[in-house]
N, C-alpha and C. Protein backbone atom coordinates (compact mmCIF):
# COMPACT_ATOMS: atom_id res chain seq x y z
N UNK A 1 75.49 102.24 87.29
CA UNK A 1 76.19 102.32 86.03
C UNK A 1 75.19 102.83 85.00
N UNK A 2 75.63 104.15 84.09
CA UNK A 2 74.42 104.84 83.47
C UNK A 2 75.21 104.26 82.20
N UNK A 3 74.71 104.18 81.07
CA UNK A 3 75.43 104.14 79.90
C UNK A 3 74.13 104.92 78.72
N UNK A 4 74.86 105.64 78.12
CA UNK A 4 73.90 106.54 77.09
C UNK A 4 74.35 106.81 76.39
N UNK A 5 73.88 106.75 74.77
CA UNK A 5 74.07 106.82 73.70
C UNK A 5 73.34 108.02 73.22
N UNK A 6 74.31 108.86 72.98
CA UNK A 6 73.79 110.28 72.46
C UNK A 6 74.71 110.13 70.30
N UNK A 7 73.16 111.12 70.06
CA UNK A 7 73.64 111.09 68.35
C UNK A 7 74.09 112.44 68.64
N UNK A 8 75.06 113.08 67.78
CA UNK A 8 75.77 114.62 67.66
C UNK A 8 75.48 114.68 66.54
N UNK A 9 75.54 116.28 66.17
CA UNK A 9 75.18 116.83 65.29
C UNK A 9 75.93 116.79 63.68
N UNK A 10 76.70 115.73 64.40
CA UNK A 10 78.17 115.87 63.01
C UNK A 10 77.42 114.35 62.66
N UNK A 11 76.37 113.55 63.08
CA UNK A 11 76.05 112.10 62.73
C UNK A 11 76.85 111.11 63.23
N UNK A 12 77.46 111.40 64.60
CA UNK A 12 78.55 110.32 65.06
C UNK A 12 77.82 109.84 66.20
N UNK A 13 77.87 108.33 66.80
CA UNK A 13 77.60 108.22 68.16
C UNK A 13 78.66 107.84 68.78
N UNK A 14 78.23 108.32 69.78
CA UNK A 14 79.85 108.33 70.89
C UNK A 14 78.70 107.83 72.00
N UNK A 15 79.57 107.25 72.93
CA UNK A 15 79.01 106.59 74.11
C UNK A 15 79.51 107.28 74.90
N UNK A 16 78.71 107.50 76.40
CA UNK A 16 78.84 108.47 77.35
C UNK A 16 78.93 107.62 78.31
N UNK A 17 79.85 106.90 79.16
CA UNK A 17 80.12 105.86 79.86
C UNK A 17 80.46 106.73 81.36
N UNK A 18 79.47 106.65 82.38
CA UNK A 18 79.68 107.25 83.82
C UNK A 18 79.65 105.87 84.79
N UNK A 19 80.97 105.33 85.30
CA UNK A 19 80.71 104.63 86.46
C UNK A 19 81.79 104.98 87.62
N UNK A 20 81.31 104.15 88.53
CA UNK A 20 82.08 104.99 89.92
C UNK A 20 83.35 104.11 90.22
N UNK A 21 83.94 103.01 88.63
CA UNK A 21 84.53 102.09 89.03
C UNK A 21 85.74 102.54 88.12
N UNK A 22 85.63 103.75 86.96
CA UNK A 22 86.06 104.64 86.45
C UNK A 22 86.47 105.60 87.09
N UNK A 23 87.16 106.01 88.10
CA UNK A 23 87.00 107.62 88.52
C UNK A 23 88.12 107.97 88.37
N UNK A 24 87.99 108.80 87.23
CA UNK A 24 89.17 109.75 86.88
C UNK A 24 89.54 110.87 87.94
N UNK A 25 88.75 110.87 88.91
CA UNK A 25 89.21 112.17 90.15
C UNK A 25 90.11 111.95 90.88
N UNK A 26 90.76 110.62 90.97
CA UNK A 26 91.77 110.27 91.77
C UNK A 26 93.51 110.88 91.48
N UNK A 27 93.39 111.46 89.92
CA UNK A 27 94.62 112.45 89.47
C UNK A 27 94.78 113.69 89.78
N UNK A 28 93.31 114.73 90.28
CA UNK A 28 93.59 115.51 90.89
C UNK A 28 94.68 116.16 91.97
N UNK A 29 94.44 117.44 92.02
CA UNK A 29 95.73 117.66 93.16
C UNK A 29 95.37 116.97 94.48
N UNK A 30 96.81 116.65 95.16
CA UNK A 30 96.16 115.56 95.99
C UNK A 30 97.42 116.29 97.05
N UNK A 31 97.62 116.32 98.64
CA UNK A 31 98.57 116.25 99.41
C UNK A 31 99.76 115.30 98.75
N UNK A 32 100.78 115.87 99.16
CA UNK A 32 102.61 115.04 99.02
C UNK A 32 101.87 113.38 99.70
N UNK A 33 101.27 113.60 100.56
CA UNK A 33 100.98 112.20 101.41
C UNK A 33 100.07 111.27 100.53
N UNK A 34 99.21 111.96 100.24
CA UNK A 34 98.28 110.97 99.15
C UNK A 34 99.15 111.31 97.86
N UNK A 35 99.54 111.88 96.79
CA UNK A 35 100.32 111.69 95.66
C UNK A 35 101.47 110.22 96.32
N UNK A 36 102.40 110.16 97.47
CA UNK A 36 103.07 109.28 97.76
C UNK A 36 102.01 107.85 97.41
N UNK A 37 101.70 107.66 98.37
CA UNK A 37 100.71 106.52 98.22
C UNK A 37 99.63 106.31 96.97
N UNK A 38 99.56 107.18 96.50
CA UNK A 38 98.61 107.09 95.06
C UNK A 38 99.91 106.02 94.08
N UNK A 39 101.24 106.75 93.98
CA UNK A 39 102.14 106.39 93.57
C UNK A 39 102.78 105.05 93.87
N UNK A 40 102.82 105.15 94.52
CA UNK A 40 103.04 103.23 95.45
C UNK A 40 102.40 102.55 95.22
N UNK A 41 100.77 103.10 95.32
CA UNK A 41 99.84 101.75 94.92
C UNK A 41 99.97 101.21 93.55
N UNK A 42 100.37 102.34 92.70
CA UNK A 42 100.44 102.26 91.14
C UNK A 42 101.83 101.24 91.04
N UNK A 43 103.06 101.69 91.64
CA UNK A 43 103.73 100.83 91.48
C UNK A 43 103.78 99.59 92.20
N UNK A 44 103.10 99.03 93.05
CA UNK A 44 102.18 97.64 93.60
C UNK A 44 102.10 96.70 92.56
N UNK A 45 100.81 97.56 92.07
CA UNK A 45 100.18 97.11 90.55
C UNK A 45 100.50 96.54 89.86
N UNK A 46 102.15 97.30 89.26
CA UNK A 46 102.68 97.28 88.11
C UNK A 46 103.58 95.89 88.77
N UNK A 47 103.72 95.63 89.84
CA UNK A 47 104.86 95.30 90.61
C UNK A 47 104.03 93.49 90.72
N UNK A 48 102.53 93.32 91.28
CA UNK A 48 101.99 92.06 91.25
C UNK A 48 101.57 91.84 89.72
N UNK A 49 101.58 92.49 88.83
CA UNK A 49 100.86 91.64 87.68
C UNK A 49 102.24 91.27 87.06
N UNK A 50 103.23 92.36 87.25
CA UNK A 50 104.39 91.52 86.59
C UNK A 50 104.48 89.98 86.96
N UNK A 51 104.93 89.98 88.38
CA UNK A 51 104.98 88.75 89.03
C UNK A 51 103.96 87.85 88.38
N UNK A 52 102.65 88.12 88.63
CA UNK A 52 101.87 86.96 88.20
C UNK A 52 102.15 86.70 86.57
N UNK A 53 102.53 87.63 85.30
CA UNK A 53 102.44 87.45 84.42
C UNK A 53 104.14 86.44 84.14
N UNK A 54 104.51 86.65 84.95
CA UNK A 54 106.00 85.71 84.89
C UNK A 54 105.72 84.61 85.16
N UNK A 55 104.54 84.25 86.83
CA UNK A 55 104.67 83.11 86.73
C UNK A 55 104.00 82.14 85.99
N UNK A 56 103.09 82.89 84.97
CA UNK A 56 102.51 82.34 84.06
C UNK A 56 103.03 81.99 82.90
N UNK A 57 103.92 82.66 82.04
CA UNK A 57 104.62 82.72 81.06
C UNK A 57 106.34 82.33 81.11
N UNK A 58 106.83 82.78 82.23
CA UNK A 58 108.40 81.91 82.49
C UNK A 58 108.30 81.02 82.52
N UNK A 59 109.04 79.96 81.49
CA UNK A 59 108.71 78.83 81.86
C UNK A 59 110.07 77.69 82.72
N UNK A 60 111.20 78.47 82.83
CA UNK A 60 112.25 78.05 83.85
C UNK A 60 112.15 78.75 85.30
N UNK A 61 111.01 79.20 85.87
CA UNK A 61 111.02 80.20 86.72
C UNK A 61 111.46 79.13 87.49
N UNK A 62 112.17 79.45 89.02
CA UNK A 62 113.22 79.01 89.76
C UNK A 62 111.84 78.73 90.71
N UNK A 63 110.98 77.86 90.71
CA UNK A 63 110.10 77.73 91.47
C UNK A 63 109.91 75.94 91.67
N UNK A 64 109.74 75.09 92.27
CA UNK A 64 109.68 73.69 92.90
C UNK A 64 108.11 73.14 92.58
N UNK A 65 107.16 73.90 92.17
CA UNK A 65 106.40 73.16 91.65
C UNK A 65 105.71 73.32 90.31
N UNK A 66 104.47 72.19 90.45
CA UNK A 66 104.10 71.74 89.12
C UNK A 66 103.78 73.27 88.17
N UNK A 67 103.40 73.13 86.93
CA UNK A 67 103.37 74.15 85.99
C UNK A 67 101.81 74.34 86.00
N UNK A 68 100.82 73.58 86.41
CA UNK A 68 99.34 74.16 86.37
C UNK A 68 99.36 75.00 88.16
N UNK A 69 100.20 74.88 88.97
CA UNK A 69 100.31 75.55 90.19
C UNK A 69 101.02 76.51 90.29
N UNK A 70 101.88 77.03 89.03
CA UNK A 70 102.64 78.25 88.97
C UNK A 70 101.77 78.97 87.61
N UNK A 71 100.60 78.63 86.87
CA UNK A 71 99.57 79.28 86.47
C UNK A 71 98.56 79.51 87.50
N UNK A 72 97.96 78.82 88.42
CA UNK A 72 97.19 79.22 89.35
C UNK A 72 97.94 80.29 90.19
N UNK A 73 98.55 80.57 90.43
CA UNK A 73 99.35 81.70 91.47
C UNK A 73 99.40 82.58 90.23
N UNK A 74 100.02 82.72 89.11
CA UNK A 74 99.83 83.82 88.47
C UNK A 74 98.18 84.32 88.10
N UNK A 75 97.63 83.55 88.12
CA UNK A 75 96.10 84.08 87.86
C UNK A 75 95.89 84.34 89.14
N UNK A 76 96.16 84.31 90.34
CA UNK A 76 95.77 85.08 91.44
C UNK A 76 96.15 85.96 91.64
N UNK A 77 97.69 85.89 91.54
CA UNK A 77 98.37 87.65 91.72
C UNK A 77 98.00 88.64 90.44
N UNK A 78 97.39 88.33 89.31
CA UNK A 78 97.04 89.13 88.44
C UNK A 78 95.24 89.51 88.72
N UNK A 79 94.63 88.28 89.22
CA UNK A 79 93.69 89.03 89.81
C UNK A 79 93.48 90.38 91.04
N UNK A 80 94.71 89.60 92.23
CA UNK A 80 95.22 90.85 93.34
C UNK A 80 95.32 92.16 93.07
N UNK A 81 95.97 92.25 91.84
CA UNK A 81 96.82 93.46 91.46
C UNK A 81 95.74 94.08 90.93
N UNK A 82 94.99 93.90 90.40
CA UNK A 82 93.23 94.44 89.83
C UNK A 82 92.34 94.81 90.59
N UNK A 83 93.01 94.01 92.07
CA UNK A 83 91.65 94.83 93.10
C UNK A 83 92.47 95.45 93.90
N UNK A 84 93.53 95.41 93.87
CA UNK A 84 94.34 96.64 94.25
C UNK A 84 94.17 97.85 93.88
N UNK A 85 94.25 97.67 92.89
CA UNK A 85 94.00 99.13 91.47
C UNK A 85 92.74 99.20 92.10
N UNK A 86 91.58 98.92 91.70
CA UNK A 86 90.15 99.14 91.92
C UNK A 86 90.25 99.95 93.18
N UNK A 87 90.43 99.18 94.44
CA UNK A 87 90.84 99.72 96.01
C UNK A 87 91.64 101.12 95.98
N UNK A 88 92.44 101.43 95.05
CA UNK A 88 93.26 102.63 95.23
C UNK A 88 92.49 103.24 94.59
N UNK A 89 91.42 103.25 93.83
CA UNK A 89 90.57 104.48 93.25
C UNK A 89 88.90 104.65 93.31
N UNK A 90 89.50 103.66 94.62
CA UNK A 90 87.75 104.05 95.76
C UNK A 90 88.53 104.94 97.32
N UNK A 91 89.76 105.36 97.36
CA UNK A 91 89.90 105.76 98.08
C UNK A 91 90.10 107.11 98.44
N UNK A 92 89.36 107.62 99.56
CA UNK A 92 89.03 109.06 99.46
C UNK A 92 90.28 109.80 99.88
């Protein structure tokens, strides 16, 4: 992880942030096969943090147990869904 602080000539600093946990190359053109699955994983994502953010915040969710055990499951599936993401943009 490099991080560098460059001054420009206009007197602004902007930060130059390069890590490999960032990689914007994964939007490139990609095969129908990887765009599919790039796409899926994204909607995964979108698909476990909802879940976890429901079972954190619904508070009639149709679920049989206690309310600090339907926050622990949402803080896991919202962690999941983060290394999901991460996992889909370490993949070659």
């Amino acid at each position: 992880m490099v991080n560098q602080f460059v001054l420009n000539t206009t007197s602004t600093l902007t930060l130059h942030y390069n890590s490999k946990m960032l990689n914007f190359d994964i939007f490139k053109q990609k095969s129908p096969k990887q765009r599919f699955l790039l796409i899926l994983g994204l909607i995964m994502f979108v698909f476990y943090l909802a879940i976890g953010l429901a079972c954190i915040f619904w508070a009639e969710l149709p679920l049989n147990i206690g309310r600090p055990y339907k926050i622990g499951i949402g803080i896991f599936l919202i962690i999941y869904a983060f290394v999901r993401l991460l996992s889909l943009g370490r993949r070659d």
